[in-house]
PDB file of N, CA and C in Angstrom:
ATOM      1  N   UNK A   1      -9.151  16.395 -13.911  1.00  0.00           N
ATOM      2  CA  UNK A   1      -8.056  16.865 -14.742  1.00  0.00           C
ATOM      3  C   UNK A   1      -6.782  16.096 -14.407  1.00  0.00           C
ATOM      4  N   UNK A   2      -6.433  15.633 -15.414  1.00  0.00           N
ATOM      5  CA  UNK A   2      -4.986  14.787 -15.023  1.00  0.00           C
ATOM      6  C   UNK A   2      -3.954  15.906 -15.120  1.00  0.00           C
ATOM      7  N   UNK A   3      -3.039  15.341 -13.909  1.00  0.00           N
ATOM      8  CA  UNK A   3      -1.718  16.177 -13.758  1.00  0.00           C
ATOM      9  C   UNK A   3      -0.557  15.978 -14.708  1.00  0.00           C
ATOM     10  N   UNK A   4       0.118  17.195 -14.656  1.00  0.00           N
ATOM     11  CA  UNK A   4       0.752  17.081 -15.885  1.00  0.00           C
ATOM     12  C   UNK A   4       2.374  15.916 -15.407  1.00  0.00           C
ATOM     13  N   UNK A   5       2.965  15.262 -16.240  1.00  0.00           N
ATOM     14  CA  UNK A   5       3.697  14.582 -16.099  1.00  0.00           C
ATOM     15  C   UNK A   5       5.157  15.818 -15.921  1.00  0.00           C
ATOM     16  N   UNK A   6       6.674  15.238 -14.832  1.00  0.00           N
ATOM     17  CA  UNK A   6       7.566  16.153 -14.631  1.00  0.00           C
ATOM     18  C   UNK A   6       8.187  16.156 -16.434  1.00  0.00           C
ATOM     19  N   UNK A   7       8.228  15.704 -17.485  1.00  0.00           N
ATOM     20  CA  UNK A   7       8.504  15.800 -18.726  1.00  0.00           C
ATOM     21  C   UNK A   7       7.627  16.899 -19.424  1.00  0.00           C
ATOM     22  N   UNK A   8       6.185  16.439 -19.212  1.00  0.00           N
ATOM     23  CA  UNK A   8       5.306  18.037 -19.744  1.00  0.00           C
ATOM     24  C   UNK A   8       5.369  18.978 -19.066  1.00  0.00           C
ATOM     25  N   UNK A   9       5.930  19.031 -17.567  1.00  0.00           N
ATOM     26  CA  UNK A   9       6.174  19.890 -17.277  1.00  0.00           C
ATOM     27  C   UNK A   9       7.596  20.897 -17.603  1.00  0.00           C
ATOM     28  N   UNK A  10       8.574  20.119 -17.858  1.00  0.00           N
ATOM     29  CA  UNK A  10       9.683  20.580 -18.466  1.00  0.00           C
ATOM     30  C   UNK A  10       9.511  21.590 -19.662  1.00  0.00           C
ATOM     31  N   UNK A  11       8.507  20.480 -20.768  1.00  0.00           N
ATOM     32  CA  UNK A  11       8.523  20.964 -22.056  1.00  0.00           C
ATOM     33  C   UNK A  11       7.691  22.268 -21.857  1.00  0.00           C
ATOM     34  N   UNK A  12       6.392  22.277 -21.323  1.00  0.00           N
ATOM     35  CA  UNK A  12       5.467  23.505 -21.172  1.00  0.00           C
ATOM     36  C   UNK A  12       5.791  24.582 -20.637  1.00  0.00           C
ATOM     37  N   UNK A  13       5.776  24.650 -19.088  1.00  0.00           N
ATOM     38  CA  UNK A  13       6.581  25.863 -18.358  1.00  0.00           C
ATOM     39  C   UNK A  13       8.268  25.832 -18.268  1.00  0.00           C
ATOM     40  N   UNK A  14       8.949  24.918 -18.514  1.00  0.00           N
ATOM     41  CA  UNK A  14      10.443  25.444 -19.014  1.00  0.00           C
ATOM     42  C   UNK A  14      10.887  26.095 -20.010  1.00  0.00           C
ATOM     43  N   UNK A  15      10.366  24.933 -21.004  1.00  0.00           N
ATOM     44  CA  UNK A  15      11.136  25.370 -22.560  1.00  0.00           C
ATOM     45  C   UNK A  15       9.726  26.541 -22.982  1.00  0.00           C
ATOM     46  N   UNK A  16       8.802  25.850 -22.924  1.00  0.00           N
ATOM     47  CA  UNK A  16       7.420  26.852 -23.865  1.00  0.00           C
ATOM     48  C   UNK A  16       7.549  26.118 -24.649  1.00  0.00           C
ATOM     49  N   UNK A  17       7.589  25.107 -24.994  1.00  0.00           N
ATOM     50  CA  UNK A  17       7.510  24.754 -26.413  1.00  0.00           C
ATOM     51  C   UNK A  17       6.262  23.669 -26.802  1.00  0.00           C
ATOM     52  N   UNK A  18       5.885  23.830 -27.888  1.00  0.00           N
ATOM     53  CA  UNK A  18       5.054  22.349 -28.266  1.00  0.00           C
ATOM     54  C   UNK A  18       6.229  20.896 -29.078  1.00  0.00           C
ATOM     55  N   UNK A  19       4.848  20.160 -28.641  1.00  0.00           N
ATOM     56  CA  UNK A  19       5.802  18.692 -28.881  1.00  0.00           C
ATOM     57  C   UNK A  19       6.863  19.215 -30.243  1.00  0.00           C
ATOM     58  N   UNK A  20       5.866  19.317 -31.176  1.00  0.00           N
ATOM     59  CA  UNK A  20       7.227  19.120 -32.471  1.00  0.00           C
ATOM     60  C   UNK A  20       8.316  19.812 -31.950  1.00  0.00           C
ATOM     61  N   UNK A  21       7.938  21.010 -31.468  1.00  0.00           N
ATOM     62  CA  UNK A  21       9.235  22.349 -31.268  1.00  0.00           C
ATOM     63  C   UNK A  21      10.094  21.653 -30.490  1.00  0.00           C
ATOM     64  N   UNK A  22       9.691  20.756 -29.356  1.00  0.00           N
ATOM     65  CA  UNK A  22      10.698  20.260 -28.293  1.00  0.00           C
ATOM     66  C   UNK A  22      11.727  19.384 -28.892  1.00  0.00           C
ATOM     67  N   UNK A  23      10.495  18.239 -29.532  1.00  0.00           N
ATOM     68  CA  UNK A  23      11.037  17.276 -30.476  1.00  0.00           C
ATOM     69  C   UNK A  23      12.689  17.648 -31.385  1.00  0.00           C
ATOM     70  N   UNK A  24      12.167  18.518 -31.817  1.00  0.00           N
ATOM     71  CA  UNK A  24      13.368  19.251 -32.708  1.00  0.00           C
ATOM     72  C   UNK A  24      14.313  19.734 -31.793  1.00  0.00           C
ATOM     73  N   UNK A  25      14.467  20.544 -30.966  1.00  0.00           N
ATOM     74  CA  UNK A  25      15.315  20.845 -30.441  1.00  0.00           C
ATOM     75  C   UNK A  25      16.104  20.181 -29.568  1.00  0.00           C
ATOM     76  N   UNK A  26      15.456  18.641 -28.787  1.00  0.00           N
ATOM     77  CA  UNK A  26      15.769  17.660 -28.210  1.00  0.00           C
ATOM     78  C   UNK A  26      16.729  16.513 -29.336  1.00  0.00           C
ATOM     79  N   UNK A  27      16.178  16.373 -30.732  1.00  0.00           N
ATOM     80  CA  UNK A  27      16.841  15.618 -31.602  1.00  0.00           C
ATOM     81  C   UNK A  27      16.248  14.197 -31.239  1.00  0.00           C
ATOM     82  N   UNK A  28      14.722  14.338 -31.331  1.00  0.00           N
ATOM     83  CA  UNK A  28      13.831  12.968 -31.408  1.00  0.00           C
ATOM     84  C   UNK A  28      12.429  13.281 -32.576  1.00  0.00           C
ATOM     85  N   UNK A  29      11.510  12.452 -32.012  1.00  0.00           N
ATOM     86  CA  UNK A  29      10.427  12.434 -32.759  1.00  0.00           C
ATOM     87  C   UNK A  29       9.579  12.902 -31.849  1.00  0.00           C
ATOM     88  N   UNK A  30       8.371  13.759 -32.992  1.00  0.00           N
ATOM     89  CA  UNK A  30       7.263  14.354 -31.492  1.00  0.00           C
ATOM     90  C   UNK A  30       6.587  13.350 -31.024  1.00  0.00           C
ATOM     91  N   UNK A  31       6.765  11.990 -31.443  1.00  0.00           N
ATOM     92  CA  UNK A  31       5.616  10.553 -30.345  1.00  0.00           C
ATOM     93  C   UNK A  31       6.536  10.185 -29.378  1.00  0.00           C
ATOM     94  N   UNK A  32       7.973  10.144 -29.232  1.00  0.00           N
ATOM     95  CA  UNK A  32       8.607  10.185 -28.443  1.00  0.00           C
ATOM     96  C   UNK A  32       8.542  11.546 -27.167  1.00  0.00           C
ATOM     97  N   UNK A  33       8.227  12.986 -27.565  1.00  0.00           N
ATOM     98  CA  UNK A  33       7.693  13.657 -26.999  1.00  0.00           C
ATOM     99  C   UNK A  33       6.358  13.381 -25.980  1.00  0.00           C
ATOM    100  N   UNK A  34       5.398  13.146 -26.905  1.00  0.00           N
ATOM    101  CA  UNK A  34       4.435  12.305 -26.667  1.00  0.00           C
ATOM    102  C   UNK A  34       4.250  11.240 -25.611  1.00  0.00           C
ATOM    103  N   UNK A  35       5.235  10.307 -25.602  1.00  0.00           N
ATOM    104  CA  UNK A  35       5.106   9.233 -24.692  1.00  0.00           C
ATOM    105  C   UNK A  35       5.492   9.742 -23.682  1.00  0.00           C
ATOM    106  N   UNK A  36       6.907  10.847 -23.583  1.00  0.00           N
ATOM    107  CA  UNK A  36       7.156  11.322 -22.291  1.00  0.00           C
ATOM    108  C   UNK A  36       6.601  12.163 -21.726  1.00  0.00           C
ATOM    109  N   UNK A  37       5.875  13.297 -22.213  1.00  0.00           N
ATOM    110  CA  UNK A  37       4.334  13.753 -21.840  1.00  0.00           C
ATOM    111  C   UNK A  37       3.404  13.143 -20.799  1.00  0.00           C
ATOM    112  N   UNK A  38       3.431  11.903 -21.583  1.00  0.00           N
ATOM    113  CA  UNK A  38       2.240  10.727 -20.673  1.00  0.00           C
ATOM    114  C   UNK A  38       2.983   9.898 -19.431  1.00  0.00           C
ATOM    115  N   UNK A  39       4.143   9.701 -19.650  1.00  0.00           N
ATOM    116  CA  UNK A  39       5.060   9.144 -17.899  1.00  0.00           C
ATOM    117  C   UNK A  39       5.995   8.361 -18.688  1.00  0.00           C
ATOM    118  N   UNK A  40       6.297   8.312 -20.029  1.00  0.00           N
ATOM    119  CA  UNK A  40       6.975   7.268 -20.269  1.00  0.00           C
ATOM    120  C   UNK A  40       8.720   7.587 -19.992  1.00  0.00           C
ATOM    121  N   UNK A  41       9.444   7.547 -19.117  1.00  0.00           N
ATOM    122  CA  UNK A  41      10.361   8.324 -18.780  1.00  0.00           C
ATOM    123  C   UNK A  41      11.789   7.980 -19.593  1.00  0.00           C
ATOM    124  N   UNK A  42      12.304   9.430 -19.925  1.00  0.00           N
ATOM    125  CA  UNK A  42      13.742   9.535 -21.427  1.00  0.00           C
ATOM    126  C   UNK A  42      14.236   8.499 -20.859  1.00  0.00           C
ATOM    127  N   UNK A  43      15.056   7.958 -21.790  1.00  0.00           N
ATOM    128  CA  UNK A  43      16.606   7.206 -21.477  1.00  0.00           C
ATOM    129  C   UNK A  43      18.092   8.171 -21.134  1.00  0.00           C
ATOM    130  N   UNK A  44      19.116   7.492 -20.560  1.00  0.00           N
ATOM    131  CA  UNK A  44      20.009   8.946 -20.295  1.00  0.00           C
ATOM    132  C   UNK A  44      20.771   9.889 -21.265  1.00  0.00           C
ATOM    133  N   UNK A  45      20.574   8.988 -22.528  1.00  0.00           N
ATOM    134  CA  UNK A  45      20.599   9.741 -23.394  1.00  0.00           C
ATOM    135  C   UNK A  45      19.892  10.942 -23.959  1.00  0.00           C
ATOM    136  N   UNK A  46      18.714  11.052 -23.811  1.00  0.00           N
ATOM    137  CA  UNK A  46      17.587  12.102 -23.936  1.00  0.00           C
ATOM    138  C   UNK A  46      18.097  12.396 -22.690  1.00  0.00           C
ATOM    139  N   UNK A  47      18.071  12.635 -21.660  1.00  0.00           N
ATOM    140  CA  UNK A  47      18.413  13.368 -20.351  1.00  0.00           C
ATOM    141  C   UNK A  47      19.809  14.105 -20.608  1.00  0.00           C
ATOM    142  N   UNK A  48      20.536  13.957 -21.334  1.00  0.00           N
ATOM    143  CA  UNK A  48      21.678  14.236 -21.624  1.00  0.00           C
ATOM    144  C   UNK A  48      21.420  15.024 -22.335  1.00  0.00           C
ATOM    145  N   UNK A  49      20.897  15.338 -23.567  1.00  0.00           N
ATOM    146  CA  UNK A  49      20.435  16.162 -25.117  1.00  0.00           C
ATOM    147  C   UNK A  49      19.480  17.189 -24.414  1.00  0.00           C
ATOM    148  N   UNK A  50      18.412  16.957 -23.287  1.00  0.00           N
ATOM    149  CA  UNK A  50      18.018  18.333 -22.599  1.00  0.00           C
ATOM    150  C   UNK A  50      18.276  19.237 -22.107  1.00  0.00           C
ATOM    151  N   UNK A  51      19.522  18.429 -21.125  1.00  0.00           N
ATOM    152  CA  UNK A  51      20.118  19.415 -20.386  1.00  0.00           C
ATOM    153  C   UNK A  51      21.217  20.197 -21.402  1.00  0.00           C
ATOM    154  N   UNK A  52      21.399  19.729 -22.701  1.00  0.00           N
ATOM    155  CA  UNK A  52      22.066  20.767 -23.601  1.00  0.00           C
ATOM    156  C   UNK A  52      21.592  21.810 -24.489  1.00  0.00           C
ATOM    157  N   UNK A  53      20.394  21.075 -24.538  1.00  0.00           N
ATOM    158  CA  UNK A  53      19.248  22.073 -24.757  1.00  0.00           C
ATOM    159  C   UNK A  53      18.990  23.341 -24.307  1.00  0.00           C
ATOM    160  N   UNK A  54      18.827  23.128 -22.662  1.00  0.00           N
ATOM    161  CA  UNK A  54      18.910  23.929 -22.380  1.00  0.00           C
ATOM    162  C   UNK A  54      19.784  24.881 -22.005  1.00  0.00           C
ATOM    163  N   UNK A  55      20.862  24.241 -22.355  1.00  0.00           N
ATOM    164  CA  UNK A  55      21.988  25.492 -21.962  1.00  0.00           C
ATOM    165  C   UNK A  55      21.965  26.095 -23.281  1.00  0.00           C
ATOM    166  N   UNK A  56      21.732  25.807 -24.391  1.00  0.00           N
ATOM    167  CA  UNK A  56      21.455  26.189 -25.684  1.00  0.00           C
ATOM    168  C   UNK A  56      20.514  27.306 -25.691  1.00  0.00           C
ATOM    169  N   UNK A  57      19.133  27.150 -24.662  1.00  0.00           N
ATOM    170  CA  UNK A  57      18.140  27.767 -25.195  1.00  0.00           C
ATOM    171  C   UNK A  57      18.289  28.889 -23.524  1.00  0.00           C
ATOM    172  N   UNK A  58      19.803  28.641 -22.850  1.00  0.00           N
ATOM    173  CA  UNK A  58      20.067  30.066 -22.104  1.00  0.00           C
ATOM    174  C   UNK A  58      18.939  29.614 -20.710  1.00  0.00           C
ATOM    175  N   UNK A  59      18.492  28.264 -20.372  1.00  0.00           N
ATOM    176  CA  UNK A  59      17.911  27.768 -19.614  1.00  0.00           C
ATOM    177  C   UNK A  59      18.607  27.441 -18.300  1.00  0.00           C
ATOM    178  N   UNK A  60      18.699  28.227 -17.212  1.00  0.00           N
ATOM    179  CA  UNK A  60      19.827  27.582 -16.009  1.00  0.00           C
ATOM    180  C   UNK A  60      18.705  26.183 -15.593  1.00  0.00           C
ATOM    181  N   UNK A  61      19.241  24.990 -16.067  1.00  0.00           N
ATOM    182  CA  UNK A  61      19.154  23.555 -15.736  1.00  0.00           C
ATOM    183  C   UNK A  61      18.770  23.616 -14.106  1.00  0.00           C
ATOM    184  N   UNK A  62      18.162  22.744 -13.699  1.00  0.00           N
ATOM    185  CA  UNK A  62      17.725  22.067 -12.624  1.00  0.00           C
ATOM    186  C   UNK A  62      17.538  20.717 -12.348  1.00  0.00           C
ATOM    187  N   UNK A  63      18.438  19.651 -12.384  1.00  0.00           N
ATOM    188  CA  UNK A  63      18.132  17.692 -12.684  1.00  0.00           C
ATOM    189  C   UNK A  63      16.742  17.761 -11.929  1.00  0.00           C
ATOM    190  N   UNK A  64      16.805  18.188 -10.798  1.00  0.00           N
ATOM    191  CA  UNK A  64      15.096  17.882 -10.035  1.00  0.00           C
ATOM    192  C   UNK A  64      14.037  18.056 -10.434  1.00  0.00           C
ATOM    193  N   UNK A  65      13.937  18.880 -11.664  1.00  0.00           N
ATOM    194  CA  UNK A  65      12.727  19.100 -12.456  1.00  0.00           C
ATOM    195  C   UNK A  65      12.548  17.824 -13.951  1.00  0.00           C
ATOM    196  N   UNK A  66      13.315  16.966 -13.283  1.00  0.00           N
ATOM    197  CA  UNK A  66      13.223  15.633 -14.313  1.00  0.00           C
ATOM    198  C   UNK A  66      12.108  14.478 -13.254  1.00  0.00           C
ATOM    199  N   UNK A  67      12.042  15.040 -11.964  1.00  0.00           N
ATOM    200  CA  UNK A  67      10.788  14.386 -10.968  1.00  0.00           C
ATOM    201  C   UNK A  67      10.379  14.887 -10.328  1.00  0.00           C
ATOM    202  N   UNK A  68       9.770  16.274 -10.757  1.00  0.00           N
ATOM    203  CA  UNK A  68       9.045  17.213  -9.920  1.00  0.00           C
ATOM    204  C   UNK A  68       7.950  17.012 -10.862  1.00  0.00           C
ATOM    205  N   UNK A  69       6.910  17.335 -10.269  1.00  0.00           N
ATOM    206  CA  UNK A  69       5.732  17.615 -10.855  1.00  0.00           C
ATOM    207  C   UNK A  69       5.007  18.971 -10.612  1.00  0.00           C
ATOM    208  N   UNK A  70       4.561  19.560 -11.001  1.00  0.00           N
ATOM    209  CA  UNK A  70       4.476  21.199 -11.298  1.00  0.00           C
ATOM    210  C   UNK A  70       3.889  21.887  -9.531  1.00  0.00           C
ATOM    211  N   UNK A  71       2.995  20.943  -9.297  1.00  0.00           N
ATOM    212  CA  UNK A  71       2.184  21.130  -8.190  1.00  0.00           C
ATOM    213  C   UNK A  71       3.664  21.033  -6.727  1.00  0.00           C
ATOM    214  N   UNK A  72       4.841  20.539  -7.037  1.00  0.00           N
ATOM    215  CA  UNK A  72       5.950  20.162  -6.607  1.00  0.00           C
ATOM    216  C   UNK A  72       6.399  21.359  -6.532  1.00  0.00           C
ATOM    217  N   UNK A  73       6.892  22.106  -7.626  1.00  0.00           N
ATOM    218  CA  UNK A  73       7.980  22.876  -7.950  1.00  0.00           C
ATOM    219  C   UNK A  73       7.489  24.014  -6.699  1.00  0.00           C
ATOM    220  N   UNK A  74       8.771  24.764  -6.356  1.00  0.00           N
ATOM    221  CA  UNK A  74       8.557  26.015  -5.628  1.00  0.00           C
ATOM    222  C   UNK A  74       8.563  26.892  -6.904  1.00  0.00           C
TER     223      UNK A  74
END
């Protein structure tokens, strides 16, 4: 079983969301979702639009969960 990337981990156990849902609420495309899913890591611009995200979606932010990997997280 491959481990999940710290981006799918964001999107899955942070937000809950699926790609499109993230997609949308991030202000990209879900293959861009997609690639970062698989390791392809945001630019700081997408790092920027998450963390507003989540203050949007009432999420207290954590930057370290942009290179944690789930098996990581406390």
């Amino acid at each position: 079983m491959r481990l999940m990337s710290p981006m799918q981990n964001i999107r899955v156990n942070i937000f809950k969301k699926r790609q499109a849902e993230f997609a949308a609420l991030i202000g990209v495309n879900q293959s861009t979702v997609s690639r970062w899913d698989n390791g392809v890591e945001p630019d700081r611009a997408d790092l920027a639009a998450i963390r507003d995200a989540a203050s949007r979606e009432g999420i207290e932010w954590k930057d370290e969960w942009f290179f944690e990997r789930p098996e990581d997280a406390a």
